[in-house]
Protein backbone atom coordinates (compact mmCIF):
# COMPACT_ATOMS: atom_id res chain seq x y z
CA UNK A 1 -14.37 13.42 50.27
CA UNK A 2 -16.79 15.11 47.97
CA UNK A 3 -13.48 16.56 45.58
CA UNK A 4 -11.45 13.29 45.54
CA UNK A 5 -15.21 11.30 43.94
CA UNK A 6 -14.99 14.39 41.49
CA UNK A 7 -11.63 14.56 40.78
CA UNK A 8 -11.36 10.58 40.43
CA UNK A 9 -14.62 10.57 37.76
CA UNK A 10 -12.74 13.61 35.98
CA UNK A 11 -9.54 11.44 35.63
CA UNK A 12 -11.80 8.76 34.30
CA UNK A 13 -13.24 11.23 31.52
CA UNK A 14 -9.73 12.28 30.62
CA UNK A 15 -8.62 8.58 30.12
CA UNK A 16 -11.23 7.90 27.71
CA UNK A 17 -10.79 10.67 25.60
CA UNK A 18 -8.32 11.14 22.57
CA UNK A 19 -4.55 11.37 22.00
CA UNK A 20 -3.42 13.33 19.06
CA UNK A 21 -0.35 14.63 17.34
CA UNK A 22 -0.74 16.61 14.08
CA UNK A 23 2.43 17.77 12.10
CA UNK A 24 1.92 20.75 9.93
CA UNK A 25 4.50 20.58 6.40
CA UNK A 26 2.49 23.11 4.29
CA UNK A 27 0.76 26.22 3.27
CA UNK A 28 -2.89 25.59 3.28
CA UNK A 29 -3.56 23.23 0.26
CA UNK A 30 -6.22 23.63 -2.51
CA UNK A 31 -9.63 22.52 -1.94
CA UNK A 32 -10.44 22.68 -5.97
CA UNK A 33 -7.14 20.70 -6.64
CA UNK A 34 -7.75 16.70 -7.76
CA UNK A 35 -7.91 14.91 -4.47
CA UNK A 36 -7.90 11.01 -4.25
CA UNK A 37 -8.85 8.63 -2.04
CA UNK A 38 -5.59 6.05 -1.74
CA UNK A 39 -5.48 2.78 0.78
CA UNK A 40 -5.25 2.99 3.95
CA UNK A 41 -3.18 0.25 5.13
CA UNK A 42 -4.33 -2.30 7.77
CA UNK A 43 -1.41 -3.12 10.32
CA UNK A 44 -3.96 -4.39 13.05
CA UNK A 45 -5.29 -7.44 13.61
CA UNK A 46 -8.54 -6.83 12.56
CA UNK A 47 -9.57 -7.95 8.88
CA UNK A 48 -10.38 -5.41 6.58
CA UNK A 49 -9.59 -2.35 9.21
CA UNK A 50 -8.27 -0.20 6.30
CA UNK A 51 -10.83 -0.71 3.96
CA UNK A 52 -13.79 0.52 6.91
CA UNK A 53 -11.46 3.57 7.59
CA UNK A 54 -11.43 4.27 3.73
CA UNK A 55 -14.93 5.04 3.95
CA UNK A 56 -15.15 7.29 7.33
CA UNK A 57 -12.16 9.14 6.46
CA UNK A 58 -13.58 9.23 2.62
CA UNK A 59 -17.26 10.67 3.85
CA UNK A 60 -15.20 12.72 6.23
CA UNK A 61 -13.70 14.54 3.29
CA UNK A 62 -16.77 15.21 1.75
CA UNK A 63 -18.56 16.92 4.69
CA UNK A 64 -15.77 19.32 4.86
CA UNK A 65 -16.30 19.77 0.63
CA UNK A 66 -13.65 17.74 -0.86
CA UNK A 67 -14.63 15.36 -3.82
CA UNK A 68 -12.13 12.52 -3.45
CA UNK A 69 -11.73 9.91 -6.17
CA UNK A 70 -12.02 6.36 -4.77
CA UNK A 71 -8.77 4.13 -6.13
CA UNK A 72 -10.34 1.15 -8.14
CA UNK A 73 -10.47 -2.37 -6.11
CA UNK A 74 -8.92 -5.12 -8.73
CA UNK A 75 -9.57 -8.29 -8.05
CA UNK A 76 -6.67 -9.90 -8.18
CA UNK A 77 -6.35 -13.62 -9.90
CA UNK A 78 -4.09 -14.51 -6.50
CA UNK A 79 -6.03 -14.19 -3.37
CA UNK A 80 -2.78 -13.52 -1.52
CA UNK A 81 -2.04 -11.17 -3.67
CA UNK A 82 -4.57 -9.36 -1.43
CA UNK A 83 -2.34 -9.11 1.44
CA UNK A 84 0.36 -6.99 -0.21
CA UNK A 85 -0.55 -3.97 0.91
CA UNK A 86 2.43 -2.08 -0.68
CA UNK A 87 1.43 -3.04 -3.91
CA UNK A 88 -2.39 -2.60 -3.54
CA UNK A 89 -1.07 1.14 -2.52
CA UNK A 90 1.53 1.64 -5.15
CA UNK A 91 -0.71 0.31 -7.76
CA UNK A 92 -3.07 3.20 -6.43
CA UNK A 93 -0.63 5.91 -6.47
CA UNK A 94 0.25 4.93 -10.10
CA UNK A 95 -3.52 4.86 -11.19
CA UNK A 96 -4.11 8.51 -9.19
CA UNK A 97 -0.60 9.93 -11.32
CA UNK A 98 -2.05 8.95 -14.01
CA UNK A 99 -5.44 10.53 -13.16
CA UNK A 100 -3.71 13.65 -12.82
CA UNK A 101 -4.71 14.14 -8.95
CA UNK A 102 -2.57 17.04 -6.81
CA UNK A 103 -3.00 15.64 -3.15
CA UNK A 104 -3.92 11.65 -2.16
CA UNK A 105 -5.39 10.85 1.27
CA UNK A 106 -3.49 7.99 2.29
CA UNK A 107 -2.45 6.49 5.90
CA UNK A 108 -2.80 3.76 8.22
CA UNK A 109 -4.77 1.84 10.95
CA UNK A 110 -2.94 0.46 14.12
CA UNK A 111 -5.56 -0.50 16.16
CA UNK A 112 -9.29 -0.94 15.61
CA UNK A 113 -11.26 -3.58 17.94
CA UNK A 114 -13.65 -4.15 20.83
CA UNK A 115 -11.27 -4.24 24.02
CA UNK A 116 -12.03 -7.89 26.04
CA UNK A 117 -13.95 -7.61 29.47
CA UNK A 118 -17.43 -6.65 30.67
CA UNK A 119 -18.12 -3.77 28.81
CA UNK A 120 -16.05 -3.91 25.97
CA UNK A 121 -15.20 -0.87 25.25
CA UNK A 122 -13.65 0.51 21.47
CA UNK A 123 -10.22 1.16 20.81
CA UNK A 124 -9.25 3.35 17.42
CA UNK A 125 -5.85 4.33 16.43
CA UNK A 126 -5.43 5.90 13.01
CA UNK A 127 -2.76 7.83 11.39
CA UNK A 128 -3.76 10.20 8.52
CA UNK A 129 -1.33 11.83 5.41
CA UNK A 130 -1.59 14.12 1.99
CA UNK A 131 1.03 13.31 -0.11
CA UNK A 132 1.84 15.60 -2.63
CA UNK A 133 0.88 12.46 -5.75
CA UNK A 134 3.57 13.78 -8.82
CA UNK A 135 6.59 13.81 -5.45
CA UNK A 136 5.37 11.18 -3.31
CA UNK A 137 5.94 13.79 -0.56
CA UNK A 138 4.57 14.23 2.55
CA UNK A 139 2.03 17.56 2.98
CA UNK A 140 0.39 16.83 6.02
CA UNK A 141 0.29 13.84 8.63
CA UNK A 142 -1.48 13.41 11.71
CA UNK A 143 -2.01 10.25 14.09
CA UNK A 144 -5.06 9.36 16.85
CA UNK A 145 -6.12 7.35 18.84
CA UNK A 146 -8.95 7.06 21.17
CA UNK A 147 -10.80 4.16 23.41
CA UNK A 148 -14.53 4.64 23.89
CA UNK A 149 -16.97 3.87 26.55
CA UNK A 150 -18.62 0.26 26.26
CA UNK A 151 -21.92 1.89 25.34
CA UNK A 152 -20.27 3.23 21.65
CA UNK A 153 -20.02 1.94 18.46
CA UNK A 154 -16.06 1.26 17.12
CA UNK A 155 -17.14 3.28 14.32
CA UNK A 156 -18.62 6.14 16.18
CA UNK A 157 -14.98 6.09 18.26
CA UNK A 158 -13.21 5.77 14.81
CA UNK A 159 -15.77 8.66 13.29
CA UNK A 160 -14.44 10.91 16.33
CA UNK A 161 -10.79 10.40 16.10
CA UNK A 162 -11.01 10.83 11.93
CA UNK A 163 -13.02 14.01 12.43
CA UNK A 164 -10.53 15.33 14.77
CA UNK A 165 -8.31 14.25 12.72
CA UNK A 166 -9.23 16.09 9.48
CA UNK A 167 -10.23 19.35 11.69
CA UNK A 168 -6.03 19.94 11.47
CA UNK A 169 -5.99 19.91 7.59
CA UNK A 170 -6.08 23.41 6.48
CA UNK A 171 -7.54 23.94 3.71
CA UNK A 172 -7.37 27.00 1.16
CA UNK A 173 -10.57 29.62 2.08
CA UNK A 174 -10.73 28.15 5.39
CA UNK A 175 -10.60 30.31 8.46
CA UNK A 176 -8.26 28.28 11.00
CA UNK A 177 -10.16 25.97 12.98
């Protein structure tokens, strides 16, 4: 009786933990290259999802030494101009080309809420890419997801998959991780 309770709360522990898929396209890029910060597009159905992963995944980069350059915010004279999230990113991708910036942190966020029911738990999915800015190609991509326990934060779950994230992108100097 005593291994089914542990192997039942170990199969708990795994389903609260992270999925992950990284795909590796490159050599290990430049840490003293331009990097910039580009949108990260919201297709959940949480306002504003993208814009709070900006700033993880943009503090994220920092801690591991990168200086990312933010993309301005305009204000647009249309409110719904707000929701076009292609042009909000092409716009960006135009403004880092002309910039001069090698590598722009871009991606997106599928899921980012508090899960109904008693406890509530958080629920983070985020995919991640470098695009190589004068090709528009793709230099690294990965994609996570994780659900929390109902004690956590959705930031602290969306702090953990980001980090995890990021701990795939190999950068020049780096010893692999």
């Amino acid at each position: 009786m005593n291994h089914r309770l542990i192997f039942l709360l170990l199969s708990l522990l795994a389903a609260a933990c992270t999925t992950q898929q990284v795909e590796k396209t490159s050599e290990p890029l430049a840490r003293t290259a331009g990097w910039a910060l580009l949108p990260i597009v919201n297709q959940s159905q949480t306002p504003q999802a993208g814009e709070r992963a900006e700033v993880l995944v943009e503090t994220a980069l920092r801690v591991r030494g990168l200086q990312p350059a933010h993309y301005p915010v305009k204000q647009p004279a249309d409110p719904l101009a707000l929701l076009d999230e292609e042009k909000r990113f092409q716009q960006a991708l135009q403004w880092a080309r002309n910039q001069g910036f090698r590598y722009g942190v871009t991606g997106s966020v599928q899921e980012w809420r508090y899960k109904t029911g008693l406890d509530g738990e958080p629920a983070v999915g985020i995919s991640l890419r470098v695009i190589d800015i004068p090709s528009g190609s793709i230099l690294w991509a990965a994609s996570g997801a994780r659900t929390g326990w109902g004690y956590e934060s959705l930031s602290g779950t969306a702090n953990k998959v980001i980090d995890r994230l990021l701990s795939g992108l190999e950068l020049e100097g780096e010893t692999s991780r």
